[in-house]
N, C-alpha and C. Protein backbone atom coordinates (compact mmCIF):
# COMPACT_ATOMS: atom_id res chain seq x y z
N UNK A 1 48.53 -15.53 47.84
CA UNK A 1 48.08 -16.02 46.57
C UNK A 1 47.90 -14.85 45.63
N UNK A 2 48.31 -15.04 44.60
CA UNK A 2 47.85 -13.86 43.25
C UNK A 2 46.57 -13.62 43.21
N UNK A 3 45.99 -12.71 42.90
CA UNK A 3 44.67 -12.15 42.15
C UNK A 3 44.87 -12.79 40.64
N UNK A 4 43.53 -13.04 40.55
CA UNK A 4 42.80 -13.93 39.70
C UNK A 4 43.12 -13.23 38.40
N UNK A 5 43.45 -13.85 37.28
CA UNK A 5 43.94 -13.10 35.86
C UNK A 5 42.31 -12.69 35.17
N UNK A 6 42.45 -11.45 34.98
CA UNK A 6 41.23 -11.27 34.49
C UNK A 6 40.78 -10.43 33.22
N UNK A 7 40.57 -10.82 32.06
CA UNK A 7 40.29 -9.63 31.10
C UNK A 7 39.03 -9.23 30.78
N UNK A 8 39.07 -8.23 30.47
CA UNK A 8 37.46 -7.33 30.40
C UNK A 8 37.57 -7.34 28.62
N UNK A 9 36.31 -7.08 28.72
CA UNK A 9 36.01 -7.27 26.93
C UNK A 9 34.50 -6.29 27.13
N UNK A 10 34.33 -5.85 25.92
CA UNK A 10 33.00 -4.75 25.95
C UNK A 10 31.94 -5.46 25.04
N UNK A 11 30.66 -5.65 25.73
CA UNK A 11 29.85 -6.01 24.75
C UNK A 11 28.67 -4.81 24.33
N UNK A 12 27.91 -4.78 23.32
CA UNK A 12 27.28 -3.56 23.14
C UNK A 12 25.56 -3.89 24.15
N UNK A 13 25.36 -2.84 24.88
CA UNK A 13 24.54 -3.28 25.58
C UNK A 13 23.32 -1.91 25.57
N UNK A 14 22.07 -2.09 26.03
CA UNK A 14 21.15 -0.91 26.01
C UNK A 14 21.43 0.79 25.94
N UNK A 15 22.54 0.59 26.98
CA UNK A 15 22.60 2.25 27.13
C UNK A 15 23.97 2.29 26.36
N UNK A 16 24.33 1.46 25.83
CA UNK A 16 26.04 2.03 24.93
C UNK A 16 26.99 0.63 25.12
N UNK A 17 28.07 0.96 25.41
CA UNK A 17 28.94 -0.26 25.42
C UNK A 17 29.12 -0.44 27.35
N UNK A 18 28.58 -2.03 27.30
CA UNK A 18 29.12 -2.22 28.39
C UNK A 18 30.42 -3.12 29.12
N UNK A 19 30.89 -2.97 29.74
CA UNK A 19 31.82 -4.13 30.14
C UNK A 19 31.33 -5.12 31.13
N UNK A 20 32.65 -6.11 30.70
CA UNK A 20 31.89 -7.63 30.94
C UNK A 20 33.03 -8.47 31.75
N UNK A 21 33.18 -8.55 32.49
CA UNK A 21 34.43 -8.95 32.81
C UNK A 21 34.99 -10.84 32.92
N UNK A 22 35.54 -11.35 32.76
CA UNK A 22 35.46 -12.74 32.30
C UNK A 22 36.57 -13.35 32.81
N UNK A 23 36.46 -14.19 33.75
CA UNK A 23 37.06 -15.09 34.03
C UNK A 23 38.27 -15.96 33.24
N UNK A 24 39.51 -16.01 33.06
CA UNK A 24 40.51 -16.57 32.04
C UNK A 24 40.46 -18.15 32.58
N UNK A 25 40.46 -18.96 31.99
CA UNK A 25 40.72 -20.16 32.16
C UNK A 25 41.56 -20.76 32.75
N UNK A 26 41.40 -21.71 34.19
CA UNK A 26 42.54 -22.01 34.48
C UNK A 26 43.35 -20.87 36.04
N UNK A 27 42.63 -19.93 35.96
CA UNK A 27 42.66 -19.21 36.89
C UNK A 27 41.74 -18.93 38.07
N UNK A 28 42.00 -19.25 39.45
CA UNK A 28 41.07 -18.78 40.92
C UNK A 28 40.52 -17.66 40.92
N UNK A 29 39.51 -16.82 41.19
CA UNK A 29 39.39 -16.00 41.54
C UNK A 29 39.45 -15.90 43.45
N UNK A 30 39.63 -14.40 43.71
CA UNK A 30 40.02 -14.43 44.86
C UNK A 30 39.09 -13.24 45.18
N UNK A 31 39.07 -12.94 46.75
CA UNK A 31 38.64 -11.95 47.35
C UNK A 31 39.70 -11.89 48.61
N UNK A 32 39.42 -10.45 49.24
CA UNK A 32 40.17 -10.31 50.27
C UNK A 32 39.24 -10.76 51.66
N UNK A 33 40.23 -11.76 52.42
CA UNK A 33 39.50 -11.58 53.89
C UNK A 33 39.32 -10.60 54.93
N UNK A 34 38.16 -9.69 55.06
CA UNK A 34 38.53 -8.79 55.47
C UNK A 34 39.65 -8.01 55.74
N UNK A 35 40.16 -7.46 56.50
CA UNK A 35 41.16 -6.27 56.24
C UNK A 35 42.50 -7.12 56.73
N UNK A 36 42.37 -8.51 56.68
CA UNK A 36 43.72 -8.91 56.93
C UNK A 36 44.63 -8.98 55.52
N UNK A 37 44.05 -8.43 54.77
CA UNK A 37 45.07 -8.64 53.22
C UNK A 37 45.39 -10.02 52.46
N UNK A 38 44.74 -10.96 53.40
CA UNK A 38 45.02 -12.30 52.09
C UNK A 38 43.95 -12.53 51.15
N UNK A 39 44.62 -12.76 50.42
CA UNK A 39 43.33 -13.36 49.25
C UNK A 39 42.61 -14.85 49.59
N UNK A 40 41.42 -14.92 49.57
CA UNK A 40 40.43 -16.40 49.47
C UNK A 40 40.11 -16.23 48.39
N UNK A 41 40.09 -17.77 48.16
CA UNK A 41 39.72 -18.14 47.13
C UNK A 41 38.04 -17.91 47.16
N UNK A 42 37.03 -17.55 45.77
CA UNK A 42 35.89 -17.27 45.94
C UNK A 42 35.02 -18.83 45.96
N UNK A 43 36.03 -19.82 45.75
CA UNK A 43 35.08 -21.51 46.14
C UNK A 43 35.85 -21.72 47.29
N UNK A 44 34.93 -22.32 48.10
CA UNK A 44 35.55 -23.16 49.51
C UNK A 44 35.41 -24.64 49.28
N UNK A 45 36.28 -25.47 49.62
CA UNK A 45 36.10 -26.94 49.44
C UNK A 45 35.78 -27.41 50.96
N UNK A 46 34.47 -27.86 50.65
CA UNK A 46 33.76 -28.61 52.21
C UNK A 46 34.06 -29.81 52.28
N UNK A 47 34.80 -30.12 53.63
CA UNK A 47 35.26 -31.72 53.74
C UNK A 47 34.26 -32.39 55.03
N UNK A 48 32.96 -32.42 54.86
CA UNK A 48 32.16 -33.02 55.56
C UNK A 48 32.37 -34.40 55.03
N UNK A 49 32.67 -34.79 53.50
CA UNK A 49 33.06 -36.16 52.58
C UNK A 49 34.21 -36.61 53.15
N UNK A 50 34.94 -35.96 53.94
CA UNK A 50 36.30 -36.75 54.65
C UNK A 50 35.86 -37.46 55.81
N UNK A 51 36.49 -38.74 56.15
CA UNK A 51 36.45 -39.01 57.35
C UNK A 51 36.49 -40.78 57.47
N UNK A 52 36.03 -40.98 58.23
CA UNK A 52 36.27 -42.64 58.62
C UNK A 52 34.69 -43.22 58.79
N UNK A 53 33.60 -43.71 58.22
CA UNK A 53 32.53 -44.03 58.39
C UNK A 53 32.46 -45.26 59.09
N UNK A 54 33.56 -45.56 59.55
CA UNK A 54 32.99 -46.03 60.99
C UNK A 54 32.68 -45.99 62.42
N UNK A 55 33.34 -44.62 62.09
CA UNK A 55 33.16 -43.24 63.24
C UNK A 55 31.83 -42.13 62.98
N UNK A 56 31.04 -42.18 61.98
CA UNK A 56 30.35 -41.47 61.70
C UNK A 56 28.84 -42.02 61.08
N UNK A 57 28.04 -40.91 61.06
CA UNK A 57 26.47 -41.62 60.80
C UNK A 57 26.53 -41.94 59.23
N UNK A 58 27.14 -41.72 58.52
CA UNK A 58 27.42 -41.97 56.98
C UNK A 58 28.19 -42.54 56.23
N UNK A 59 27.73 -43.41 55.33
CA UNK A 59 28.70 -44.45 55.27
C UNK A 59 29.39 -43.69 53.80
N UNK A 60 28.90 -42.81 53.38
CA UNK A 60 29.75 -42.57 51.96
C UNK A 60 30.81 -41.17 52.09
N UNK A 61 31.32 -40.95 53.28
CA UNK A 61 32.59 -40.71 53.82
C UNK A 61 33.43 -41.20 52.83
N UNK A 62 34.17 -40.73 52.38
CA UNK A 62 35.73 -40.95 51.91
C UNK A 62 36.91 -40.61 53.31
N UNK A 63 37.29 -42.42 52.94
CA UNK A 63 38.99 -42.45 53.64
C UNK A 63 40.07 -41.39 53.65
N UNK A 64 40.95 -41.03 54.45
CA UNK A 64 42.12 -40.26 54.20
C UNK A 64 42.92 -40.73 52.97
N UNK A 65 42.91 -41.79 52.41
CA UNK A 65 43.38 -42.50 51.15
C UNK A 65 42.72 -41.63 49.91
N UNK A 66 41.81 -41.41 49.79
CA UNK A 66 40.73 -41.38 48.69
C UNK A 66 40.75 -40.06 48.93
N UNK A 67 40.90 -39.32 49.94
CA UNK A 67 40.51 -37.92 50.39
C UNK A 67 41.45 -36.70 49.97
N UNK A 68 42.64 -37.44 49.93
CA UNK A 68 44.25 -36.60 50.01
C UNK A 68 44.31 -36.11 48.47
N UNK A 69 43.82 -36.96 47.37
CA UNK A 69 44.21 -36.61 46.19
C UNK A 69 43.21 -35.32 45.59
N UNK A 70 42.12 -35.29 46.50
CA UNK A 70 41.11 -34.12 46.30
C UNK A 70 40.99 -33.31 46.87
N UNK A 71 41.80 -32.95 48.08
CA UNK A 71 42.54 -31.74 48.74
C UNK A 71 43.79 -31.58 47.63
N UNK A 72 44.47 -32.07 47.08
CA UNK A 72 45.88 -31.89 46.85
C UNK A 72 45.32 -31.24 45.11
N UNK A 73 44.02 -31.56 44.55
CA UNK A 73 43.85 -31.53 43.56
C UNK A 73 43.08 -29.92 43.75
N UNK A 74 42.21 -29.39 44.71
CA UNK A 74 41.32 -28.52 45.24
C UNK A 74 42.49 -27.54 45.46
N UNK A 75 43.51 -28.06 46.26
CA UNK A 75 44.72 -26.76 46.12
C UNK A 75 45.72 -26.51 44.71
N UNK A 76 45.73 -27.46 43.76
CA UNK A 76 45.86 -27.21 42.50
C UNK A 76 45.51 -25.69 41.20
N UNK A 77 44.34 -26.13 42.05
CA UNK A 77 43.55 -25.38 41.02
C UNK A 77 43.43 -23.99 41.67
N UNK A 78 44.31 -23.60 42.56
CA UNK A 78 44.14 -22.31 43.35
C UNK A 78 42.78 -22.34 44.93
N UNK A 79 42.48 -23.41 44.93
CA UNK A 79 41.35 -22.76 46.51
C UNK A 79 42.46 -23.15 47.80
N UNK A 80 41.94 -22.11 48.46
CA UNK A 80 42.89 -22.45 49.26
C UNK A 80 42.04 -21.59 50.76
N UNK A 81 40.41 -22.30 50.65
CA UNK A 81 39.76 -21.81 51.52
C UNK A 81 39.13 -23.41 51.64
N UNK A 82 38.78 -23.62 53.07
CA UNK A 82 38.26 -25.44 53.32
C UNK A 82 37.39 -25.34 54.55
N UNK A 83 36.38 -25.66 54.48
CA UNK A 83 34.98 -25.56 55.64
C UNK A 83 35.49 -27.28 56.00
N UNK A 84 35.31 -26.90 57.42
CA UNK A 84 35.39 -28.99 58.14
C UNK A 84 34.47 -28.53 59.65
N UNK A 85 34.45 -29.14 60.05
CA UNK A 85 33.58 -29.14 61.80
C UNK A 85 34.52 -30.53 62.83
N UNK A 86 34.35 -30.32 63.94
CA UNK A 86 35.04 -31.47 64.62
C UNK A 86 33.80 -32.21 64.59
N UNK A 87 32.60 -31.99 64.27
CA UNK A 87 31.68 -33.04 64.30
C UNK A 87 31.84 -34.09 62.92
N UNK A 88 32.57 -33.43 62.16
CA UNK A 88 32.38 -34.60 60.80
C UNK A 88 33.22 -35.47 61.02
N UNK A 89 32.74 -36.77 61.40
CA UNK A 89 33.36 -38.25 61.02
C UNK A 89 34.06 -38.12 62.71
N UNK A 90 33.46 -37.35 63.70
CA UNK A 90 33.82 -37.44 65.02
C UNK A 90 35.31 -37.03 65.18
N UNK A 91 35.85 -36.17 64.23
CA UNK A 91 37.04 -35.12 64.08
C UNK A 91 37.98 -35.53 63.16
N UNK A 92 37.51 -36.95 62.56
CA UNK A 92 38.61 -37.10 61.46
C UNK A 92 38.46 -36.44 60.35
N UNK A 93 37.66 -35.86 59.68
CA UNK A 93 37.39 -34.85 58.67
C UNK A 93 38.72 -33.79 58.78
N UNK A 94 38.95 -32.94 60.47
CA UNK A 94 39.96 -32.02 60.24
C UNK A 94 41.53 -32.95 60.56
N UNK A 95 41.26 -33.82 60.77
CA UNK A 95 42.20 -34.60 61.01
C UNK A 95 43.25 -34.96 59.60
N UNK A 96 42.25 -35.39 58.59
CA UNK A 96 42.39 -36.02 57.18
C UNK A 96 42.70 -34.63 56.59
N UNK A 97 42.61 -33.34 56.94
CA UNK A 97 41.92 -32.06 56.38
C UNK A 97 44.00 -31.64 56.76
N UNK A 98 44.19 -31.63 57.97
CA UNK A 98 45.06 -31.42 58.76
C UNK A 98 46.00 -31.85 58.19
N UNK A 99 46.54 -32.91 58.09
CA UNK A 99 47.77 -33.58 57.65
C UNK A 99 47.78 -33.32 56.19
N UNK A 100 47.00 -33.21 55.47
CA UNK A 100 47.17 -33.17 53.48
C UNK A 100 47.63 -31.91 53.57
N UNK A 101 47.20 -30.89 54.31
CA UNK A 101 47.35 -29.67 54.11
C UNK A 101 49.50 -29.12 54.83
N UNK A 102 49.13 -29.69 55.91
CA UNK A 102 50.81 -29.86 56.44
C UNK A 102 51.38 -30.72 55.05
N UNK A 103 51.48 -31.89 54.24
CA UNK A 103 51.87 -32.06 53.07
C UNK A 103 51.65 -31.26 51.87
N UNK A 104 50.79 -30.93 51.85
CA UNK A 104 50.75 -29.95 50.32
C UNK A 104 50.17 -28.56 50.32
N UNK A 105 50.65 -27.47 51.50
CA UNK A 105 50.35 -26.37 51.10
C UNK A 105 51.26 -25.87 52.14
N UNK A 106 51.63 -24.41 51.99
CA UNK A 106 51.93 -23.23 53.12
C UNK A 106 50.56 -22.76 53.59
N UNK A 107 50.75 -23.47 55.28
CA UNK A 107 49.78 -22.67 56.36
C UNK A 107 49.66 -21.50 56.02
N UNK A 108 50.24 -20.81 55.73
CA UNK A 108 50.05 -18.77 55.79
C UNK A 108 49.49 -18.87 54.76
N UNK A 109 49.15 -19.76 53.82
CA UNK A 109 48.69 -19.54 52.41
C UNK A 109 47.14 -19.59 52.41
N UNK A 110 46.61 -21.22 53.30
CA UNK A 110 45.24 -21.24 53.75
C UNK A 110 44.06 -20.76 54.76
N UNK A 111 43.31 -21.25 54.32
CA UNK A 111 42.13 -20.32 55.39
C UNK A 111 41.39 -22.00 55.56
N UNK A 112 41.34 -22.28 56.81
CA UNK A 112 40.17 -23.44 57.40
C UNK A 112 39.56 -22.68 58.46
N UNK A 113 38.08 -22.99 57.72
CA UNK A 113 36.85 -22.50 58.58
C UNK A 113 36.35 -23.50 59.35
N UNK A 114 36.52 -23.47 60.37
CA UNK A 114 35.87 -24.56 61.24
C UNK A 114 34.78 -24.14 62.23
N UNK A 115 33.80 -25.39 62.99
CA UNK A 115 33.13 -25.14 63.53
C UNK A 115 32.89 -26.30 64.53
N UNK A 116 32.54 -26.13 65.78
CA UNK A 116 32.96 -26.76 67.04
C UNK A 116 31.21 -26.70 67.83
N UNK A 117 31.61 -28.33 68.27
CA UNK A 117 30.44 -28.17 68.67
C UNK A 117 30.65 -29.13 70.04
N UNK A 118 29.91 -28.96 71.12
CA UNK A 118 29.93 -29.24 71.90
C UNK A 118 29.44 -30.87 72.45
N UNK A 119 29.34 -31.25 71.49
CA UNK A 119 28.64 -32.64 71.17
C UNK A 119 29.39 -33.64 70.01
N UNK A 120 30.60 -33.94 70.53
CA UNK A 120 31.60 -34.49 68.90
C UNK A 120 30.88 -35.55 68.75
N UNK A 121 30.80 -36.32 70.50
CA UNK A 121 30.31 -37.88 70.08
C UNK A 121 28.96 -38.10 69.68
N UNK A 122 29.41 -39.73 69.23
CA UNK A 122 27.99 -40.23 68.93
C UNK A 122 26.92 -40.51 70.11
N UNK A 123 25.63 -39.84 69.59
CA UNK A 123 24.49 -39.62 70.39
C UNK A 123 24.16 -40.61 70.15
N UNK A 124 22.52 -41.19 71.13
CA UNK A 124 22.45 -42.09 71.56
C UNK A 124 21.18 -42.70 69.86
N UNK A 125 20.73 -41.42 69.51
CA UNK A 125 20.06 -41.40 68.17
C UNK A 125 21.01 -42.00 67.38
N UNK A 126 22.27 -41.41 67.64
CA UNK A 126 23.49 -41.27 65.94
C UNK A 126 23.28 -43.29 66.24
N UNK A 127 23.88 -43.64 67.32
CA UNK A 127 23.90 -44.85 67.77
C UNK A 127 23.08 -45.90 66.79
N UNK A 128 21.77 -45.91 67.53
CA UNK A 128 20.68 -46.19 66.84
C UNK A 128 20.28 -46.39 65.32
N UNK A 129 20.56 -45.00 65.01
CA UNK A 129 20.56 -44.99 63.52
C UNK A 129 21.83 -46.16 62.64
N UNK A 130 22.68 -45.84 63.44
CA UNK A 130 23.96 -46.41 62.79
C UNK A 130 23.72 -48.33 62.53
N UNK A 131 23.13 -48.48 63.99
CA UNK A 131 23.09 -49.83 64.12
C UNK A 131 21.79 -50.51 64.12
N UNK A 132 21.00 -49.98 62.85
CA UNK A 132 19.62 -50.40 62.99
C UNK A 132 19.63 -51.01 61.74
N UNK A 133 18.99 -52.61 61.43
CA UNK A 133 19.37 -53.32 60.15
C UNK A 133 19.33 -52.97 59.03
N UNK A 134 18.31 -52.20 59.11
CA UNK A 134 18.36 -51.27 57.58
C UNK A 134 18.78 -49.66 57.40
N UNK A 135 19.66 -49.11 58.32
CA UNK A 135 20.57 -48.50 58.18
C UNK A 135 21.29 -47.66 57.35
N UNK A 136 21.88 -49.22 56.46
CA UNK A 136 22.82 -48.82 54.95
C UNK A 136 21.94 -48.12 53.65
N UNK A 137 21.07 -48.72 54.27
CA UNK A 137 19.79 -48.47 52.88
C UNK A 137 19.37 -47.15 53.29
N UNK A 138 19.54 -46.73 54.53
CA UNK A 138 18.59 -45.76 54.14
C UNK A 138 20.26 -44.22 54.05
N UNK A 139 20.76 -44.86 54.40
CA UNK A 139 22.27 -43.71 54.50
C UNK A 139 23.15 -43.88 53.07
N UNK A 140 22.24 -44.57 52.19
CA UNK A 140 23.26 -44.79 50.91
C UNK A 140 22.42 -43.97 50.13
């Protein structure tokens, strides 16, 4: 990915003129990932909002339908860094995360941060919670 377009402009400040450096419109900023030389983007898009809520303790999950146009829109705009867990939505988060990205980006291009946990399924709490009558009310 390119480095972020950037122009500096001087404003007059206490000790003399200082510089200010400013973001151009329309442009990512980036940093390097450590010493492997690619650029990240400096926003990460978290897809804990992806997934299937009927696999998961939350019902305001967004579908892979609803999900794809805001990955596809998130890599638009230059990010091309994405936090998911196999715990969100019981792995459909990287699942939904997985396939948009095989459609609309070069792998060598992104960075997915993931995190793994030893506990995907639903606990006997998650259970409970899920299927207790007032539930919706309290997860909306």
């Amino acid at each position: 990915m390119p480095s972020a377009a950037i122009r500096a402009s001087t404003i007059p400040g206490k000790d003399g003129l200082t510089q200010v450096m400013e973001r151009e419109e329309g442009h990512m900023e980036y940093t390097k990932l450590g010493n492997t030389g690619m650029d990240v983007s400096r926003i990460c898009l978290g897809c804990m909002g992806f997934g299937d809520a009927g696999r998961w303790i939350h019902t305001w999950v967004l579908d892979e339908e609803n999900s794809r146009p805001i990955i596809r829109h998130a890599l638009d705009l230059g990010i091309n860094f994405f936090d998911t867990a196999n715990v969100y939505s019981l792995g459909a988060s990287e699942e939904i995360l997985g396939r948009a990205l095989k459609d609309f980006a070069n792998r060598d291009e992104v960075v997915i941060a993931t995190r793994s946990s030893s506990r995907p399924r639903c606990t006997a709490a998650c259970m409970t919670a899920r299927t207790a009558p007032d539930s919706r009310a309290r997860r909306s």
